[in-house]
PDB file of N, CA and C in Angstrom:
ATOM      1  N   UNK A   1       0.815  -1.175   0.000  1.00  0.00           N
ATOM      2  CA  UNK A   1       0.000   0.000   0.000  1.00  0.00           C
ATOM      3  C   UNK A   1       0.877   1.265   0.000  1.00  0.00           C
ATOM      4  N   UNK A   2       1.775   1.706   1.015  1.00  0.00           N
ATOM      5  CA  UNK A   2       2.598   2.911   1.085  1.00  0.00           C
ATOM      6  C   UNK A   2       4.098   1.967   0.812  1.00  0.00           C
ATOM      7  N   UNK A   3       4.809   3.136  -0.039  1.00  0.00           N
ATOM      8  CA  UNK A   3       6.045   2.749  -0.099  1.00  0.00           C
ATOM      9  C   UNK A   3       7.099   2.680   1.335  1.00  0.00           C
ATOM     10  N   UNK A   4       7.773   1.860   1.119  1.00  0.00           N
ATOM     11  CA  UNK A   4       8.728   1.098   2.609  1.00  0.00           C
ATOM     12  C   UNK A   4       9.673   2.654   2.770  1.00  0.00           C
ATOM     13  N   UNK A   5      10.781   2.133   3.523  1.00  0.00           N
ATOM     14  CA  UNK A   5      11.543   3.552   3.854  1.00  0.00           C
ATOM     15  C   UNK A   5      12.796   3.215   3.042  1.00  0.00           C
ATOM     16  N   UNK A   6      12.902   1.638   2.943  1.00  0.00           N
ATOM     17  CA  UNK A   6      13.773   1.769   2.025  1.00  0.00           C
ATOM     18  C   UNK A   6      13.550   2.102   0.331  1.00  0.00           C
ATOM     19  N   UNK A   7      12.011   1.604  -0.390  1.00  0.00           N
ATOM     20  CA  UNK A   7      11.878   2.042  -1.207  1.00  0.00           C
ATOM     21  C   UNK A   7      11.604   3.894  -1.749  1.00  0.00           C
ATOM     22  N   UNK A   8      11.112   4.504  -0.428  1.00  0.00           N
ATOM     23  CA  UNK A   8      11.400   5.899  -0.451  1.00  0.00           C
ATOM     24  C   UNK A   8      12.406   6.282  -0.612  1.00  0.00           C
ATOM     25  N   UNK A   9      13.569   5.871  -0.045  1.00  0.00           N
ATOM     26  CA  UNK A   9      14.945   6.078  -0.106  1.00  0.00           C
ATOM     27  C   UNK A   9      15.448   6.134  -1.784  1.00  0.00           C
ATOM     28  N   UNK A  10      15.221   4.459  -2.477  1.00  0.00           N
ATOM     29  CA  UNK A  10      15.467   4.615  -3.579  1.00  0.00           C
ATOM     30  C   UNK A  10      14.737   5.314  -4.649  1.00  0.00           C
ATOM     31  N   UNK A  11      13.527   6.071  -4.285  1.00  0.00           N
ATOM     32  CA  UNK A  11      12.561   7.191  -5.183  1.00  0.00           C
ATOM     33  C   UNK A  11      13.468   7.887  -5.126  1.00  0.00           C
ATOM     34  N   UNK A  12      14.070   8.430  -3.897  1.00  0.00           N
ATOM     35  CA  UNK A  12      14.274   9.936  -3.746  1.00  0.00           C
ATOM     36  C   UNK A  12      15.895  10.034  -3.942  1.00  0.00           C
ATOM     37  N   UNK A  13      16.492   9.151  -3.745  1.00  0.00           N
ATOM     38  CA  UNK A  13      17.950   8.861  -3.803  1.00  0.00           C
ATOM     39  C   UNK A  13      18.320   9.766  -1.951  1.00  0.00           C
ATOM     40  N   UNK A  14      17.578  10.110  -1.165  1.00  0.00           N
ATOM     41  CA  UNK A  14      17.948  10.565  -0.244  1.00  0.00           C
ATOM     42  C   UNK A  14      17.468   9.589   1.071  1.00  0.00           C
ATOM     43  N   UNK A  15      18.286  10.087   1.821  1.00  0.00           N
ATOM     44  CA  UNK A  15      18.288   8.925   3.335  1.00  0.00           C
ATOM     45  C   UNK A  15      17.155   9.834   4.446  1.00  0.00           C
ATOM     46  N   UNK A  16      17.254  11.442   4.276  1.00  0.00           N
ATOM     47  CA  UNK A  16      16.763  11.853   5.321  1.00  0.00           C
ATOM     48  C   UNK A  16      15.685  12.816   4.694  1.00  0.00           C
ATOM     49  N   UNK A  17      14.555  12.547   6.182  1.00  0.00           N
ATOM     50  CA  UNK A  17      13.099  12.908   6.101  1.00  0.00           C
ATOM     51  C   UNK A  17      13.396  14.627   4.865  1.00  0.00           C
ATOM     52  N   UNK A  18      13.817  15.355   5.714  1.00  0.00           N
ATOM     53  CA  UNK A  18      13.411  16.777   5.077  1.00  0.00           C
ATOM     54  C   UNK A  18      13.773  16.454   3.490  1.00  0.00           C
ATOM     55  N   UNK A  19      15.274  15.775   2.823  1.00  0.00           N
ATOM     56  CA  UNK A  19      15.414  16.117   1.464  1.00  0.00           C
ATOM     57  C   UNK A  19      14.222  15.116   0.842  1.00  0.00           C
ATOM     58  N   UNK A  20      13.695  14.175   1.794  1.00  0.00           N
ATOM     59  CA  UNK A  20      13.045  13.227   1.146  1.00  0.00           C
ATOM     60  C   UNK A  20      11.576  14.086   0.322  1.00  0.00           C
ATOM     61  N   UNK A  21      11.058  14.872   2.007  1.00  0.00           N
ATOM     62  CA  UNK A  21      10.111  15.739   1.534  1.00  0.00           C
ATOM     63  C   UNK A  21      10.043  16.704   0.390  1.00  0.00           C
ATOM     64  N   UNK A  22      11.394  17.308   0.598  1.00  0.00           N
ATOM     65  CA  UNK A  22      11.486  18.162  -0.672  1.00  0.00           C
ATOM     66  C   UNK A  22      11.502  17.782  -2.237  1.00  0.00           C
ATOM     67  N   UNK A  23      12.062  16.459  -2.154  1.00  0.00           N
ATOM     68  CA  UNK A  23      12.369  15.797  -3.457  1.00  0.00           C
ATOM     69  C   UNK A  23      10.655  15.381  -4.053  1.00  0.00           C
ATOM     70  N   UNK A  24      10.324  15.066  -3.072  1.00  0.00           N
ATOM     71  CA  UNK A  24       8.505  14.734  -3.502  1.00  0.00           C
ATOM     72  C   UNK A  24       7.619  15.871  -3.850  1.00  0.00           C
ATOM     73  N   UNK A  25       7.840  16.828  -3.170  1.00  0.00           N
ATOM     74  CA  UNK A  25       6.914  18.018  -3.569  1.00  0.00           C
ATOM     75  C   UNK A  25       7.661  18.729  -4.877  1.00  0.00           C
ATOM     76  N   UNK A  26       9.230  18.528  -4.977  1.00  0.00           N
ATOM     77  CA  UNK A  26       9.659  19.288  -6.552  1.00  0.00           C
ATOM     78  C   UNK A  26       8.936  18.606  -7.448  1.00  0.00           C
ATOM     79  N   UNK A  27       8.691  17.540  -7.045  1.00  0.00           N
ATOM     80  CA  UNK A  27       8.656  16.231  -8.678  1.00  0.00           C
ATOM     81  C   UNK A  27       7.139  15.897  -8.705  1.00  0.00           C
ATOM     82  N   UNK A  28       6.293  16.297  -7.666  1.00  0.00           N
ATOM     83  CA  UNK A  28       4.734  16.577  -7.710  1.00  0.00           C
ATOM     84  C   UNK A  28       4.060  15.277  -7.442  1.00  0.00           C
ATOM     85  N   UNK A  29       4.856  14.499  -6.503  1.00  0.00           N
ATOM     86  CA  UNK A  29       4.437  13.276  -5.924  1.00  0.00           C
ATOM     87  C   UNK A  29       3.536  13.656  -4.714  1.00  0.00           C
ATOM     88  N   UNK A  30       2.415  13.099  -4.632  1.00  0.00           N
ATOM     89  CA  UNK A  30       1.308  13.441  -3.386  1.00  0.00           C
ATOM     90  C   UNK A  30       2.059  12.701  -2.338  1.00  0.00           C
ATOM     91  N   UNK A  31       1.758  13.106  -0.887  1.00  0.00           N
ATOM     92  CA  UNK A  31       2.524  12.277   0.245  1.00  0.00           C
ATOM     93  C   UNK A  31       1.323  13.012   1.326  1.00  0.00           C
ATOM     94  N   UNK A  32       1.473  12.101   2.403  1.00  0.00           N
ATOM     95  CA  UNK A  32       0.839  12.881   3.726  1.00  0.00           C
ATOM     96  C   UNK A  32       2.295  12.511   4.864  1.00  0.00           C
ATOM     97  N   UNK A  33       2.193  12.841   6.014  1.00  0.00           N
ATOM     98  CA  UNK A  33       3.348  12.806   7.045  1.00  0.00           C
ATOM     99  C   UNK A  33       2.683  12.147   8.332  1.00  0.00           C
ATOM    100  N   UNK A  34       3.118  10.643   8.219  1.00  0.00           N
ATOM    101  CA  UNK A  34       2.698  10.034   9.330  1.00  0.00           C
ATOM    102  C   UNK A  34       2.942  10.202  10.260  1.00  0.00           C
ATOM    103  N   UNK A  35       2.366   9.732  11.491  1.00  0.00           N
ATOM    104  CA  UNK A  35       2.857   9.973  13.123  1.00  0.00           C
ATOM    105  C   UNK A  35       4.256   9.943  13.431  1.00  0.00           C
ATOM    106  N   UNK A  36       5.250   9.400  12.384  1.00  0.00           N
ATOM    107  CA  UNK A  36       6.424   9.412  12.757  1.00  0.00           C
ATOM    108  C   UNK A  36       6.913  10.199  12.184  1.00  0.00           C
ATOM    109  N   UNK A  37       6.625  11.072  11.550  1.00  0.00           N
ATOM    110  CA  UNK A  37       7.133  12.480  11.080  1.00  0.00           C
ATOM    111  C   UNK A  37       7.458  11.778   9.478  1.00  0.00           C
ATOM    112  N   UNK A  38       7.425  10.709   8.985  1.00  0.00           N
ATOM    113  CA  UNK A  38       8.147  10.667   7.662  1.00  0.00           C
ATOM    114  C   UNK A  38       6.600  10.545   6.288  1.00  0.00           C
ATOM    115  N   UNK A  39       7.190  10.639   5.290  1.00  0.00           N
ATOM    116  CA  UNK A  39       6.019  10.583   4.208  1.00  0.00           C
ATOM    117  C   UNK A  39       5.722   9.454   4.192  1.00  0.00           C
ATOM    118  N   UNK A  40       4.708   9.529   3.890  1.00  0.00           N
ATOM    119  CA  UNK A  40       4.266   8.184   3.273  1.00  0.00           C
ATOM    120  C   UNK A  40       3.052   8.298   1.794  1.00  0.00           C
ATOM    121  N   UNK A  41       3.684   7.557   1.205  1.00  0.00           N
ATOM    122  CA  UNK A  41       3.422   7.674  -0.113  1.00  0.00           C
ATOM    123  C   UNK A  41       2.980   6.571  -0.927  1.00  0.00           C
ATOM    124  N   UNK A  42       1.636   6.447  -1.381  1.00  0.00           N
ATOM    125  CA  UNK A  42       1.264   4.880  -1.776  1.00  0.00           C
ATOM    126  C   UNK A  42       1.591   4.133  -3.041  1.00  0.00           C
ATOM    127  N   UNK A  43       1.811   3.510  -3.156  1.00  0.00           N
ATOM    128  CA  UNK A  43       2.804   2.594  -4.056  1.00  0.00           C
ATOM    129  C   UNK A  43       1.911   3.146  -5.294  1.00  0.00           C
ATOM    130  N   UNK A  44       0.576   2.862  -5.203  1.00  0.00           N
ATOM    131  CA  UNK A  44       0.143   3.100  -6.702  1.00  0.00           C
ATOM    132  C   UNK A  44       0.249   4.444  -7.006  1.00  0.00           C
ATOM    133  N   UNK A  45       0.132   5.723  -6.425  1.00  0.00           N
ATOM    134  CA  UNK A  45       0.775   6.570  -6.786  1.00  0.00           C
ATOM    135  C   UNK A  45       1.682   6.816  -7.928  1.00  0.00           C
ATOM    136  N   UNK A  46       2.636   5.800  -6.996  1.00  0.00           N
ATOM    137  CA  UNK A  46       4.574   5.999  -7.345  1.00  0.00           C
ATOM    138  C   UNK A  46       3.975   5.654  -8.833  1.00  0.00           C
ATOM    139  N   UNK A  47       3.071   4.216  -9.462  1.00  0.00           N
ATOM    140  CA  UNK A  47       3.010   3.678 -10.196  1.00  0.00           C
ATOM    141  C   UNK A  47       2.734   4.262 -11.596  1.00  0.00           C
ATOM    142  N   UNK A  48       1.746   4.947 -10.766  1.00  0.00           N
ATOM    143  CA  UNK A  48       0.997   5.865 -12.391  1.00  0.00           C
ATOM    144  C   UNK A  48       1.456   6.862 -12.611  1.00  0.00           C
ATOM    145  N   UNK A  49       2.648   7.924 -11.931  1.00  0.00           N
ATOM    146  CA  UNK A  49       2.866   8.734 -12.310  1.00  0.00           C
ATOM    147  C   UNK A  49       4.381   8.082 -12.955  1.00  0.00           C
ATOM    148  N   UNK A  50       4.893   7.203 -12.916  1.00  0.00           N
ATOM    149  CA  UNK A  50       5.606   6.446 -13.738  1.00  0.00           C
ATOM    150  C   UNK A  50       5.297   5.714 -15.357  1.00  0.00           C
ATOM    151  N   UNK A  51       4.199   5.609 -15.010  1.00  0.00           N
ATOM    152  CA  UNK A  51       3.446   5.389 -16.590  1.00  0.00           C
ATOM    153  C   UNK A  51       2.680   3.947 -16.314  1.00  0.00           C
ATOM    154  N   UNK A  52       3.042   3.614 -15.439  1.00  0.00           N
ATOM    155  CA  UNK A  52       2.243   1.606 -14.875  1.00  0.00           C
ATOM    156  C   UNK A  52       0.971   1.762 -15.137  1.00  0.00           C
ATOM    157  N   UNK A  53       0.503   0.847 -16.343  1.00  0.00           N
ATOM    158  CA  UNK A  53      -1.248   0.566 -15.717  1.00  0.00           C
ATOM    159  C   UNK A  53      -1.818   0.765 -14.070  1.00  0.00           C
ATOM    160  N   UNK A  54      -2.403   1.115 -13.678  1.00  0.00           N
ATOM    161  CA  UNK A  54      -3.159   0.794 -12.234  1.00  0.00           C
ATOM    162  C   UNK A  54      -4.281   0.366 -12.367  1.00  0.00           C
ATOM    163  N   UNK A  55      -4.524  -0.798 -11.601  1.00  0.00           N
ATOM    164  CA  UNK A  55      -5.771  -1.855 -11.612  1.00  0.00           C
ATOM    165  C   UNK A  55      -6.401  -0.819 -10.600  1.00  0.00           C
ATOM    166  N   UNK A  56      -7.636  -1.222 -10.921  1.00  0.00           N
ATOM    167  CA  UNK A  56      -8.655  -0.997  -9.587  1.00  0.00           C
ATOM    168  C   UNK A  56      -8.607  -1.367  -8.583  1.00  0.00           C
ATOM    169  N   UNK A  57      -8.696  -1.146  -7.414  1.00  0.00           N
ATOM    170  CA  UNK A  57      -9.112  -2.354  -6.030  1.00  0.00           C
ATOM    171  C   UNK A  57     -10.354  -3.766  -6.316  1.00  0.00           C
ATOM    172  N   UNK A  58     -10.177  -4.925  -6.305  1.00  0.00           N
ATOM    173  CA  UNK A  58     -10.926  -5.551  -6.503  1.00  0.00           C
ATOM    174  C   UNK A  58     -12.568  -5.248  -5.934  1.00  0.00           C
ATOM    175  N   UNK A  59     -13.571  -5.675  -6.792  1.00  0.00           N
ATOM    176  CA  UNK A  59     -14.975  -5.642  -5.923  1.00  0.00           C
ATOM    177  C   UNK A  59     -15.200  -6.874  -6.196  1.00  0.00           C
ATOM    178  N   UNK A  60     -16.167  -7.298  -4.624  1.00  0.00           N
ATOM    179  CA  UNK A  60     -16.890  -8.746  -4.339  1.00  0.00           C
ATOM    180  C   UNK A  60     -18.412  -8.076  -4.773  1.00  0.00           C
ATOM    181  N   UNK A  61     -18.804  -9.400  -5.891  1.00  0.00           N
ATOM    182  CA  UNK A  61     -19.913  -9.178  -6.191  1.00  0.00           C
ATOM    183  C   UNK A  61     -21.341  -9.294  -4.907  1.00  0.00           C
ATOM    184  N   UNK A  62     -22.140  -8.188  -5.210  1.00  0.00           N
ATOM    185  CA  UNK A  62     -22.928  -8.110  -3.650  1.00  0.00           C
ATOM    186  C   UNK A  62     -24.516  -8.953  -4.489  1.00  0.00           C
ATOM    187  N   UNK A  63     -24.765  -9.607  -3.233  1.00  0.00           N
ATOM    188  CA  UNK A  63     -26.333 -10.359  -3.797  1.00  0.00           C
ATOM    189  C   UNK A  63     -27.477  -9.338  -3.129  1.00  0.00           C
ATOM    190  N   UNK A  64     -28.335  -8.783  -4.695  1.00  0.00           N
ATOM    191  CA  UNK A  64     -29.174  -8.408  -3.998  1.00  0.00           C
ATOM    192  C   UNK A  64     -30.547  -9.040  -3.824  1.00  0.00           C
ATOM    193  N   UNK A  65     -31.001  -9.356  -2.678  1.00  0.00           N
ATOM    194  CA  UNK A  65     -32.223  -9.866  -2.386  1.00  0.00           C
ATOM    195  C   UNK A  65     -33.429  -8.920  -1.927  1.00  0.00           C
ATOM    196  N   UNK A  66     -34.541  -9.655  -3.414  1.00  0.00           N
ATOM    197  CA  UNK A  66     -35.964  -8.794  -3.232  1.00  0.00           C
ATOM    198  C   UNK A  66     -36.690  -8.573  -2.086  1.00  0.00           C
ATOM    199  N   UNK A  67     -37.282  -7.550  -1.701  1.00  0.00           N
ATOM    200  CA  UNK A  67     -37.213  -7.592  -0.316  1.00  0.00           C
ATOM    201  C   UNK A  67     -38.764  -8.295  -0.060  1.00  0.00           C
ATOM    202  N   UNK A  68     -38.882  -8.807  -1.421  1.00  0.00           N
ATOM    203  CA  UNK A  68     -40.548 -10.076  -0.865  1.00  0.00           C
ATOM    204  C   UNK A  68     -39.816 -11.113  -0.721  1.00  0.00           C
ATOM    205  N   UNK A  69     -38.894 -11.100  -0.503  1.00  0.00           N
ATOM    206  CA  UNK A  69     -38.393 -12.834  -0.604  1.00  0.00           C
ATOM    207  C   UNK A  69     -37.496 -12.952   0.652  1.00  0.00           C
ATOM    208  N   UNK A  70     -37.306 -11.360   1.132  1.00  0.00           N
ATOM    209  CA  UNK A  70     -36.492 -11.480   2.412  1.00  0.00           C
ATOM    210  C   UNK A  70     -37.789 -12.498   3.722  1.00  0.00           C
ATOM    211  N   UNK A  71     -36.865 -12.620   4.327  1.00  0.00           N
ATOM    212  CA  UNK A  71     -37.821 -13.265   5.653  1.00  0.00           C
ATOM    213  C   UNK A  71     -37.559 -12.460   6.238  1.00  0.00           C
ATOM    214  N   UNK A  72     -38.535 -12.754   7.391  1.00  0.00           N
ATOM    215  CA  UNK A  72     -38.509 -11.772   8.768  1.00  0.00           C
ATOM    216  C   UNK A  72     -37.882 -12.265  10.063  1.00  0.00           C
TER     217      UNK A  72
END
């Protein structure tokens, strides 16, 4: 889901939080700043602004039942 700290590392070519931040906001990568002060940034993101297809999140097909046929 969010990229690791080591794969942030290799986005950004940097080790520490602030150049990491900066390197993401020059290059127009979305991020939020988790409780531990570092970005976090979700993989599919990284993906599509790289050019990757991105799948959807899967959906489970839902049954709908008529509600004369529901019981009580």
């Amino acid at each position: 889901m969010f990229l690791t700290d080591e794969e942030l590392e290799e986005l950004t070519t940097y080790r520490t939080r602030p150049k990491q931040i900066a390197w993401l906001k020059a290059n127009g990568y979305p991020f939020e700043i988790g409780g531990n002060g570092r970005a976090r940034v979700l993989k599919a993101m990284v993906l599509a602004k790289l050019g990757a297809p991105v799948q959807p999140p899967e959906t489970r097909p839902q049954v709908r039942i008529p509600s004369s046929a529901r019981k009580v």
